[in-house]
Structures are given as C-alpha cells and as structure tokens.
Protein backbone atom coordinates (compact mmCIF):
# COMPACT_ATOMS: atom_id res chain seq x y z
CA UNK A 1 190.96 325.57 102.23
CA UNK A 2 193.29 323.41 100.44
CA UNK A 3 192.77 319.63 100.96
CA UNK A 4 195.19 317.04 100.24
CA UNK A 5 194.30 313.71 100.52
CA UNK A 6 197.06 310.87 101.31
CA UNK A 7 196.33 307.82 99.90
CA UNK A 8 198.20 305.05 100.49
CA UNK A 9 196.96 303.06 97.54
CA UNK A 10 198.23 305.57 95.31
CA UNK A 11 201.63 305.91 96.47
CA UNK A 12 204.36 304.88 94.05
CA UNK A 13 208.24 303.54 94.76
CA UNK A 14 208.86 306.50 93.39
CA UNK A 15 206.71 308.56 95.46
CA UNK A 16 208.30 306.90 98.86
CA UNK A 17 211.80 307.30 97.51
CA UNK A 18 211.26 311.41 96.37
CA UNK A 19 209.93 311.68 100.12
CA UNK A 20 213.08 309.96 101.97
CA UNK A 21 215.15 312.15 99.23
CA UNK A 22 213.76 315.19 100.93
CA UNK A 23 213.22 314.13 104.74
CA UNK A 24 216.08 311.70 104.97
CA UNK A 25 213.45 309.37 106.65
CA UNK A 26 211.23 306.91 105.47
CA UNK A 27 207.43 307.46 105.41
CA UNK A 28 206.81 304.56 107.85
CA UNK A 29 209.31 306.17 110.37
CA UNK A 30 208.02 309.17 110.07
CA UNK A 31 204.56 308.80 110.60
CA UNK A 32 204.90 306.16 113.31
CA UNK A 33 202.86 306.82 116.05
CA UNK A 34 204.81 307.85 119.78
CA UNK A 35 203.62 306.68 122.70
CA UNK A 36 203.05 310.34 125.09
CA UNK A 37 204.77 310.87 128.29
CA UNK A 38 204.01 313.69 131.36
CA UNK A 39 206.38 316.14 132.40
CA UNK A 40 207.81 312.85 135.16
CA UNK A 41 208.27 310.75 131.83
CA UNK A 42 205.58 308.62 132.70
CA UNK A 43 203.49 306.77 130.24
CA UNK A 44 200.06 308.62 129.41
CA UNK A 45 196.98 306.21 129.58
CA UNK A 46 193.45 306.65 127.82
CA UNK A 47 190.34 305.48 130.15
CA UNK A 48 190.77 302.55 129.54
CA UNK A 49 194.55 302.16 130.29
CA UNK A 50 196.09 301.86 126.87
CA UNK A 51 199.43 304.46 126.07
CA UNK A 52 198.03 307.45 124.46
CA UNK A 53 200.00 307.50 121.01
CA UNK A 54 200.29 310.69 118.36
CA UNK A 55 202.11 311.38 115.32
CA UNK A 56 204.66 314.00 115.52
CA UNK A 57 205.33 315.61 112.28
CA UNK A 58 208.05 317.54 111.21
CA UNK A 59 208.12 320.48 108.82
CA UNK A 60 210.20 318.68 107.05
CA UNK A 61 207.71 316.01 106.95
CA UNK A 62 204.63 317.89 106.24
CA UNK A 63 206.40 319.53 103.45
CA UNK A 64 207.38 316.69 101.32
CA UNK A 65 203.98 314.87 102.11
CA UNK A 66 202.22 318.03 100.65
CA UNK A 67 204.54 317.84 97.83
CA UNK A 68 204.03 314.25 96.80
CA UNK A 69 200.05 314.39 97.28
CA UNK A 70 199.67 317.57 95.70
CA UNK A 71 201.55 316.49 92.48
CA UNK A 72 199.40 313.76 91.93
CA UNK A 73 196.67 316.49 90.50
CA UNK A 74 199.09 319.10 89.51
CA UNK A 75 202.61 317.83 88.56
CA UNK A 76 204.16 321.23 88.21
CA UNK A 77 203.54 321.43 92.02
CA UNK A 78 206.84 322.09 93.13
CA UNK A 79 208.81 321.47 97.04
CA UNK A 80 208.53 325.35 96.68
CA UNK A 81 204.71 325.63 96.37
CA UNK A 82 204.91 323.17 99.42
CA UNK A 83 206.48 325.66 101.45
CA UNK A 84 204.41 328.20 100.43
CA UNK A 85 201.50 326.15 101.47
CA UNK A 86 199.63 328.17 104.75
CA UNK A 87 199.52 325.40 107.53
CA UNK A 88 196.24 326.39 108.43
CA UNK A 89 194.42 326.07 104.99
CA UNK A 90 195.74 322.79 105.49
CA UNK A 91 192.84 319.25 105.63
CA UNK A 92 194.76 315.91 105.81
CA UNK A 93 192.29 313.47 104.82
CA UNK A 94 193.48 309.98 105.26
CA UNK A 95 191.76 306.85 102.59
CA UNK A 96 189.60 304.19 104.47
CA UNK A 97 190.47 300.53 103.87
CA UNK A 98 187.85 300.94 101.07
CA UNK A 99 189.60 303.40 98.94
CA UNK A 100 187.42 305.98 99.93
CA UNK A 101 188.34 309.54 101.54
CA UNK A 102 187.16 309.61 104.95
CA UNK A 103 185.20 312.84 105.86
CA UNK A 104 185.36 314.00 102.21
CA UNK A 105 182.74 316.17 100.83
CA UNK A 106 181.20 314.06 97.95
CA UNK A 107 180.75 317.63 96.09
CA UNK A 108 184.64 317.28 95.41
C-alpha cells in the first residue's frame, strides 16, 4: 500500500502554487470542511448537536495532492504517475501539531 503523508510543515509556496496550477483552487478551499445535509437539506448533528462536517475531495484534488507529496521523496514523480496511482492502495496520513505522522508505522 502506498502511503503518502501530507505535511503541512513541509509545504512550500511553490508547492501551494503547482497545486492551484493544477486544481484551479487553493489548498485551503479545497480541503475545507462542509457542513452535511439530509435528503430535506437539513443540517446533520453529531450527539451532541454540533453540524457533522467532511471533506469532499475531488479527483482533481486527490491527484495533485498525491503529486506534490509524492515528489517530495521522488521528484521524477510525475501528475501522470498520480493518475496512475490505485485509489485504494491509497493511506493519507495527516502530521500532528508535533511534526509527527499520526498512525505511522515507526518501521517506515
């Protein structure tokens, strides 16, 4: 399984201006979170009546965030390995606060 691990830290100017070059976005608007509505349009609620929120990523999205993390190890990787990236061998680890990869295998 291929992991890529997106760490904020690490991003460059660079980095965020390749990835609005490819989604036409930037990376804050297109991983903000959206607040989840029922078939009526209503607001979903947790248990304790806060909106439920989720990310919705694009293709698009998922593609150029591959892209930019997966360069950082191997900068041959190309937008065209991303897309030939299976979804499902797919791990998106997200950095703590501390730097650290959350749920990474310290083997790595």
């Amino acid at each position: 399984m291929a992991r890529i691990t997106i760490d904020e830290n690490k991003l460059t100017i660079g980095d965020l201006e390749d990835f609005e070059d490819v989604t036409g976005e930037s990376l804050t608007k297109a991983l903000k979170p959206v607040t989840q509505r029922d078939e009526n349009g209503d607001i979903i609620r947790d248990d304790e009546g806060r909106p439920v929120q989720e990310v919705e990523v694009s293709a698009r999205v998922l593609k150029a965030i591959v892209w930019i993390a997966s360069r950082k190890d191997d900068p041959d990787f190309t937008l065209e390995d991303a897309r030939n990236v299976a979804v499902t061998s797919l791990e998106v680890i997200e950095a703590d606060e501390s730097g650290e990869s959350e749920n990474a295998d310290p083997k790595d």
